[in-house]
PDB file of N, CA and C in Angstrom:
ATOM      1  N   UNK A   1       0.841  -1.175   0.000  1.00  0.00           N
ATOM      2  CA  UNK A   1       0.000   0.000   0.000  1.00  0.00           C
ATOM      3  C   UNK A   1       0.890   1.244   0.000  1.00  0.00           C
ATOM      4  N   UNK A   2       0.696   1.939  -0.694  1.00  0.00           N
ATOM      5  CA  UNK A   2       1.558   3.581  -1.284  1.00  0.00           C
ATOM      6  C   UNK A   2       0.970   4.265   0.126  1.00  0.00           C
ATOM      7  N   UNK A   3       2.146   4.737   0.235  1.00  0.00           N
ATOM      8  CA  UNK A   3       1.614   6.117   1.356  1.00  0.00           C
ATOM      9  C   UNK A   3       0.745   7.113   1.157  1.00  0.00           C
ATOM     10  N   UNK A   4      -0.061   8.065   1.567  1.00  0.00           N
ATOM     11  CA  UNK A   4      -0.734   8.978   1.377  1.00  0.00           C
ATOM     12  C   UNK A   4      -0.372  10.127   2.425  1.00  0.00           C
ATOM     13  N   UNK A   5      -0.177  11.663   1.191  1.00  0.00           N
ATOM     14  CA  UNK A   5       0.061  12.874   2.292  1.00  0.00           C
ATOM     15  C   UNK A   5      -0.880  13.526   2.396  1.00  0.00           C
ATOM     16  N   UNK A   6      -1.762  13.434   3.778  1.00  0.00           N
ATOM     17  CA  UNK A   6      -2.659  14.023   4.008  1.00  0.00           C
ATOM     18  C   UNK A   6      -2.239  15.590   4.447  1.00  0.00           C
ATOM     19  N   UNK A   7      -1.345  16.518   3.892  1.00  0.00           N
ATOM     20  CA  UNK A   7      -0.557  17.091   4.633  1.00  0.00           C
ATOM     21  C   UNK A   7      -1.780  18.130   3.971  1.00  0.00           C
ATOM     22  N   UNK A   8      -1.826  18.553   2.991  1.00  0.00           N
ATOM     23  CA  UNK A   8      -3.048  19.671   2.510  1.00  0.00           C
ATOM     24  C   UNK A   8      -4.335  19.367   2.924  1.00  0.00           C
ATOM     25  N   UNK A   9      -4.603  18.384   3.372  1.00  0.00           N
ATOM     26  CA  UNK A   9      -5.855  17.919   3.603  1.00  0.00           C
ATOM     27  C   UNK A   9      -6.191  18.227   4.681  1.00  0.00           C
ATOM     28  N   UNK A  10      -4.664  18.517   5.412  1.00  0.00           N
ATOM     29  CA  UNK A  10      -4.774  19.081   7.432  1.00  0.00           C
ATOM     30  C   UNK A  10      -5.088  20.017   7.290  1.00  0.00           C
ATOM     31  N   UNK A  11      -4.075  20.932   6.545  1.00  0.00           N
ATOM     32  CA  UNK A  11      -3.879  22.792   6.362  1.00  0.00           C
ATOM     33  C   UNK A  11      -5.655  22.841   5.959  1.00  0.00           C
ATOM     34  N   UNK A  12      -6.519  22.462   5.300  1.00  0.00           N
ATOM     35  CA  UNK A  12      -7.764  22.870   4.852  1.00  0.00           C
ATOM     36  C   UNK A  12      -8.679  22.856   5.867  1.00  0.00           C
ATOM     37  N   UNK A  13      -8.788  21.586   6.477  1.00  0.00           N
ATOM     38  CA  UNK A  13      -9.814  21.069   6.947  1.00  0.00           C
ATOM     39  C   UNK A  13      -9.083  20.614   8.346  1.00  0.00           C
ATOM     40  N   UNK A  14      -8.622  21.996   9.017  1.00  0.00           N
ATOM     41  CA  UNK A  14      -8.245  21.405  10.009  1.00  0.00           C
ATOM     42  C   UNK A  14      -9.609  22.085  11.538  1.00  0.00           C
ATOM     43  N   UNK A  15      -9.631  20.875  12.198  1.00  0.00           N
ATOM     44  CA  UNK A  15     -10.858  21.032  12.856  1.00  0.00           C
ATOM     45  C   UNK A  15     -11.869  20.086  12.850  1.00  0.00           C
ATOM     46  N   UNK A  16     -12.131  19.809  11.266  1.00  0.00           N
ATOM     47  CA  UNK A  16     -13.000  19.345  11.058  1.00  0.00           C
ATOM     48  C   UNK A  16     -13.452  17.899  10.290  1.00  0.00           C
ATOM     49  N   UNK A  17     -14.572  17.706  10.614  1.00  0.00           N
ATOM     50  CA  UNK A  17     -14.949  16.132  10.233  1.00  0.00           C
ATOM     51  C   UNK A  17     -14.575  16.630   8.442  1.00  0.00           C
ATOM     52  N   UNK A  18     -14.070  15.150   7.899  1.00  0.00           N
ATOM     53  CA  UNK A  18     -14.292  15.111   6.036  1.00  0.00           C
ATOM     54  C   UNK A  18     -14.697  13.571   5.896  1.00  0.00           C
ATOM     55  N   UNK A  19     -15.112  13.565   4.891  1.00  0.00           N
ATOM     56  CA  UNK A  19     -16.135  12.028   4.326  1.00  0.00           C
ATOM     57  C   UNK A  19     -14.518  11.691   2.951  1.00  0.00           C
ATOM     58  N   UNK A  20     -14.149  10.728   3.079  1.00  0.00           N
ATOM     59  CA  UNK A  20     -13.474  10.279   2.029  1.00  0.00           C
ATOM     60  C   UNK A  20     -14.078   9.153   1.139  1.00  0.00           C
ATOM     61  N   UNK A  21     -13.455   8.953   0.024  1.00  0.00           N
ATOM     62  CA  UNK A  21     -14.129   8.396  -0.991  1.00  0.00           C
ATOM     63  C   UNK A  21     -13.117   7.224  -0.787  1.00  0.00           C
ATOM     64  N   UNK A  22     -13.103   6.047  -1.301  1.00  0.00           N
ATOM     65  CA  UNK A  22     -12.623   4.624  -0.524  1.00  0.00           C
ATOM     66  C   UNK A  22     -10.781   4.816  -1.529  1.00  0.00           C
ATOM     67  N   UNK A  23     -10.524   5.429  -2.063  1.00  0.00           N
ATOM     68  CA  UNK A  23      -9.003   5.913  -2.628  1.00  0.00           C
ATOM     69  C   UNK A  23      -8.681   6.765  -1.291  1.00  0.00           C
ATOM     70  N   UNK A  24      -9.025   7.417  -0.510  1.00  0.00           N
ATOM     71  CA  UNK A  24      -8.467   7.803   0.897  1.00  0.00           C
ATOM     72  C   UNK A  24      -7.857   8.910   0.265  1.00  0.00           C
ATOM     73  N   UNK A  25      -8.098   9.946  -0.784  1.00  0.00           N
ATOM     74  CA  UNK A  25      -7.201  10.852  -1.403  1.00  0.00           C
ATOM     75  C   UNK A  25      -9.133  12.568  -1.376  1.00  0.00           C
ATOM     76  N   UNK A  26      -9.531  11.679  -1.930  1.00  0.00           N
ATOM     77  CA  UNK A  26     -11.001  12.636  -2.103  1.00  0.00           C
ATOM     78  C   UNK A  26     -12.035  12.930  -1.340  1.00  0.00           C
ATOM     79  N   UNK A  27     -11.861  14.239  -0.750  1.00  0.00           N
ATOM     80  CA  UNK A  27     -13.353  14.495  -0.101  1.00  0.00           C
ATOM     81  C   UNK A  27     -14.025  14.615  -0.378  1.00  0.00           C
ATOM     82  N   UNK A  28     -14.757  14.248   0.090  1.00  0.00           N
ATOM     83  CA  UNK A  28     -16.551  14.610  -0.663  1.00  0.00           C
ATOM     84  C   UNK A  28     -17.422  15.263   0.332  1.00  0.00           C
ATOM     85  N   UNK A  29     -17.185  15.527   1.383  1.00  0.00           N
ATOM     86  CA  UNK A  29     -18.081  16.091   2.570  1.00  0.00           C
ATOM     87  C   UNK A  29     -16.819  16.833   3.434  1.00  0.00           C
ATOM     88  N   UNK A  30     -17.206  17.895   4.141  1.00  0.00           N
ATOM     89  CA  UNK A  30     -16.728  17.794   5.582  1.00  0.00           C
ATOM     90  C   UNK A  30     -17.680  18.766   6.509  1.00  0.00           C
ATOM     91  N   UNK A  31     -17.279  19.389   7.566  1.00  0.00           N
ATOM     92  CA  UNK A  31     -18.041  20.135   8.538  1.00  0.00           C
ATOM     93  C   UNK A  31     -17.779  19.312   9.856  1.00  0.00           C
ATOM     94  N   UNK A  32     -18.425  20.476  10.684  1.00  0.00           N
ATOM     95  CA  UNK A  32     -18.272  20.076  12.194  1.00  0.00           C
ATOM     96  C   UNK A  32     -19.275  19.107  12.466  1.00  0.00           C
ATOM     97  N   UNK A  33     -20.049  18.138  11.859  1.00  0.00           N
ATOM     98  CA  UNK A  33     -20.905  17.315  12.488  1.00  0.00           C
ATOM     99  C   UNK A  33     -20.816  16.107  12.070  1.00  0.00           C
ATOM    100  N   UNK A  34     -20.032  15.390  12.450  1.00  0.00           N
ATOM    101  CA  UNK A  34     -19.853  14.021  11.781  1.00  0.00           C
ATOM    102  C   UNK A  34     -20.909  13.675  10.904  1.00  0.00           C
ATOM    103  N   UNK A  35     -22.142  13.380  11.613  1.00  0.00           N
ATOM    104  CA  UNK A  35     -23.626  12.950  11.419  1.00  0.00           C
ATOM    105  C   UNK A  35     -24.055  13.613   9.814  1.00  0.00           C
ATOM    106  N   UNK A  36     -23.640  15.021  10.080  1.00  0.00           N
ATOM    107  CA  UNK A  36     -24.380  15.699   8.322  1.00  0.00           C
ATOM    108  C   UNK A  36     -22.909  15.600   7.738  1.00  0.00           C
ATOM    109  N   UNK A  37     -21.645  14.780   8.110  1.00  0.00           N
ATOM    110  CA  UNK A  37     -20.676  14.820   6.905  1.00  0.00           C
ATOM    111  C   UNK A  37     -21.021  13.840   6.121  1.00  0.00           C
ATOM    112  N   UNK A  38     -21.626  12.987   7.178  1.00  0.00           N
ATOM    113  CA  UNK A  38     -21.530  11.233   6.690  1.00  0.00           C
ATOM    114  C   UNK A  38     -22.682  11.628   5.803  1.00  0.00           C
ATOM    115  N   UNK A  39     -23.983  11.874   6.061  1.00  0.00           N
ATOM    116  CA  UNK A  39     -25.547  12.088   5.098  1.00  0.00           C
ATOM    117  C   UNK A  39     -24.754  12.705   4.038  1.00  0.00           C
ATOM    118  N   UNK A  40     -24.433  13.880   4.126  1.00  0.00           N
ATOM    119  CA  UNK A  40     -24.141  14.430   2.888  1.00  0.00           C
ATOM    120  C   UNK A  40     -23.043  13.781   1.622  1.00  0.00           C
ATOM    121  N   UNK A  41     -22.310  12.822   2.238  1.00  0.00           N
ATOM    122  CA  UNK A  41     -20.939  12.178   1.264  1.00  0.00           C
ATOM    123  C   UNK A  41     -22.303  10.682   0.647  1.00  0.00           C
ATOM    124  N   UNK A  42     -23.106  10.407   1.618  1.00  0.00           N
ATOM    125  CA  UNK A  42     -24.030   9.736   0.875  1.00  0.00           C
ATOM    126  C   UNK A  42     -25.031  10.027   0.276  1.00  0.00           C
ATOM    127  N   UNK A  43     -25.359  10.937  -0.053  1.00  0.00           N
ATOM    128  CA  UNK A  43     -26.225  11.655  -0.895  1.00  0.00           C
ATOM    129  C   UNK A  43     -25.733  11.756  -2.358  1.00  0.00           C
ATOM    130  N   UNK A  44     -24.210  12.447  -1.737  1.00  0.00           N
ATOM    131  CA  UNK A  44     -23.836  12.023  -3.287  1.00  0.00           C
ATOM    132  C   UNK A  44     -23.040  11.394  -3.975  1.00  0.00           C
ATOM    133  N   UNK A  45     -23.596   9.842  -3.257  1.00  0.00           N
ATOM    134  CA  UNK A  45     -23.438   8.376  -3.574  1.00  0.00           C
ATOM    135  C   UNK A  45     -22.068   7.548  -3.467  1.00  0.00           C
ATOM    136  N   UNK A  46     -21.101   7.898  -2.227  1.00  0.00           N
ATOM    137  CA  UNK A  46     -20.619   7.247  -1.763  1.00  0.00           C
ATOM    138  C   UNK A  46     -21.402   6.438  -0.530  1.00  0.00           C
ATOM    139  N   UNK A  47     -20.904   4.723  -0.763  1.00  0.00           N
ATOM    140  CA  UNK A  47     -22.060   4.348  -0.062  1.00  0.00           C
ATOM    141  C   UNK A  47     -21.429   3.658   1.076  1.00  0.00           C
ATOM    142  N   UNK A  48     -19.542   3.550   1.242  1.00  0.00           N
ATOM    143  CA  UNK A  48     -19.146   3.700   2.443  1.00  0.00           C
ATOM    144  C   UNK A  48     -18.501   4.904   2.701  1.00  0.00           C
ATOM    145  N   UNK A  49     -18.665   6.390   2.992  1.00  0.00           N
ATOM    146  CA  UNK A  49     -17.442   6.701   3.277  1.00  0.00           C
ATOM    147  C   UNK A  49     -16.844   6.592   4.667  1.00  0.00           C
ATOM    148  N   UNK A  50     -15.208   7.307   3.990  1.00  0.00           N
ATOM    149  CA  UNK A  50     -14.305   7.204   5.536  1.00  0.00           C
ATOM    150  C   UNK A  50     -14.583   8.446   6.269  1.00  0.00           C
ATOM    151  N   UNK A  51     -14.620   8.336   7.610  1.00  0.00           N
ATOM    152  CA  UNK A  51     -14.595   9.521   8.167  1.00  0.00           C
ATOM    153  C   UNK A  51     -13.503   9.702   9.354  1.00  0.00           C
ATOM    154  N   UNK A  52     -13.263  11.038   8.931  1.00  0.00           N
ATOM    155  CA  UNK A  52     -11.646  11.345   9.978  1.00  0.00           C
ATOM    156  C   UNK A  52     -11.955  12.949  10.182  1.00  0.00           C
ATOM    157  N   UNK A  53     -11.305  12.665  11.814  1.00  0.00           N
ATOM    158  CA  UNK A  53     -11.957  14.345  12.242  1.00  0.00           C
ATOM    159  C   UNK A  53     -10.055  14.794  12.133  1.00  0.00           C
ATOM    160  N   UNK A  54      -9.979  15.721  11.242  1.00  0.00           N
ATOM    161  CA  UNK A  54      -8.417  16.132  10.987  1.00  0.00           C
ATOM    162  C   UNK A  54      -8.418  17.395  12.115  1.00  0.00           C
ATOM    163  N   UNK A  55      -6.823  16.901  13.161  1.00  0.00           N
ATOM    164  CA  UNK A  55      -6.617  17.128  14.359  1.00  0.00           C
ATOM    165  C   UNK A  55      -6.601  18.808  13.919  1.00  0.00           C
ATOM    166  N   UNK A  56      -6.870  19.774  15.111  1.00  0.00           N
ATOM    167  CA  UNK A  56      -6.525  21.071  14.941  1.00  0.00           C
ATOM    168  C   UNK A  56      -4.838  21.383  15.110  1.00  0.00           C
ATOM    169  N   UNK A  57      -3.829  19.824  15.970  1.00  0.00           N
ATOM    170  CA  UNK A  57      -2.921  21.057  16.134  1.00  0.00           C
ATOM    171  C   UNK A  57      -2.154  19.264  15.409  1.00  0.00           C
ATOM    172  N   UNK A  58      -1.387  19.839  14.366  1.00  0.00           N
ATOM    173  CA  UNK A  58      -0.355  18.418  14.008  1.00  0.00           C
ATOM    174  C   UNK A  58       1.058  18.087  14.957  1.00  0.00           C
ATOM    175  N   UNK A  59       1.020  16.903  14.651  1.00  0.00           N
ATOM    176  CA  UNK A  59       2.380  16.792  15.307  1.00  0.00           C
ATOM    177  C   UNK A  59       3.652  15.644  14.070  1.00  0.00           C
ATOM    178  N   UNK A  60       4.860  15.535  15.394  1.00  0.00           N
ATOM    179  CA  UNK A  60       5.558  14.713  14.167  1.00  0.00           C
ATOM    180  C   UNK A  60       5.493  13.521  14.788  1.00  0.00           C
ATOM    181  N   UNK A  61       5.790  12.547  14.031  1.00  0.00           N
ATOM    182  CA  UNK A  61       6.398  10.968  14.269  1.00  0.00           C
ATOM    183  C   UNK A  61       7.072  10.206  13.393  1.00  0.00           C
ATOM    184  N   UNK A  62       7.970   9.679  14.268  1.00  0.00           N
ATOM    185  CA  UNK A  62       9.360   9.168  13.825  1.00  0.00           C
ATOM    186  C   UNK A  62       9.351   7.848  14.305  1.00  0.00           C
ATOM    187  N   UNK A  63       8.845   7.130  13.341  1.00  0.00           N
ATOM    188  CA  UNK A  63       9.410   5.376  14.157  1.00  0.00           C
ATOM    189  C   UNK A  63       8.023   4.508  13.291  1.00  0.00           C
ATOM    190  N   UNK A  64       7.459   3.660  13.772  1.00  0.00           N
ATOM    191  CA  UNK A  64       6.715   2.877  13.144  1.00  0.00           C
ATOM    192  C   UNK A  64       5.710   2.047  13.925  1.00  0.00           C
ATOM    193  N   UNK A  65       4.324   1.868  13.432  1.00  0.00           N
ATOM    194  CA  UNK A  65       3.472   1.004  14.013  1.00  0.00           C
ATOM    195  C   UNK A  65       3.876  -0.063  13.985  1.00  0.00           C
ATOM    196  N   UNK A  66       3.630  -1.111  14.923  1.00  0.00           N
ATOM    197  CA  UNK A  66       3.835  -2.326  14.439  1.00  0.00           C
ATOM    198  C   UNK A  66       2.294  -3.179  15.473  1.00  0.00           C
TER     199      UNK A  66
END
């Protein structure tokens, strides 16, 4: 699996809920209410999206999940 830089995706939407499209690259929703990100990314017909509340303050990390 290719990495993904959510790094513009922080600077935009930082605060707030976004609905992703299953490529983990495209929003299709966001706002402060989880509840109307999720309705609204299915409305217009994503029929799982992802939802991630992008942190207000970033940080770094150095090392690895395992």
């Amino acid at each position: 699996m290719a990495l993904i830089n959510w790094t513009e995706l922080s600077k935009k939407y930082k605060g707030l809920w976004v609905a992703l499209k299953s490529d983990e690259k495209t929003v299709v929703a966001s706002g402060k209410n989880a509840v109307k990100v999720y309705d609204e990314a299915r409305k217009k017909g994503v029929k799982i999206p992802i939802l991630y509340k992008v942190p207000t303050v970033s940080g770094i990390f150095v090392g690895q999940f395992r």
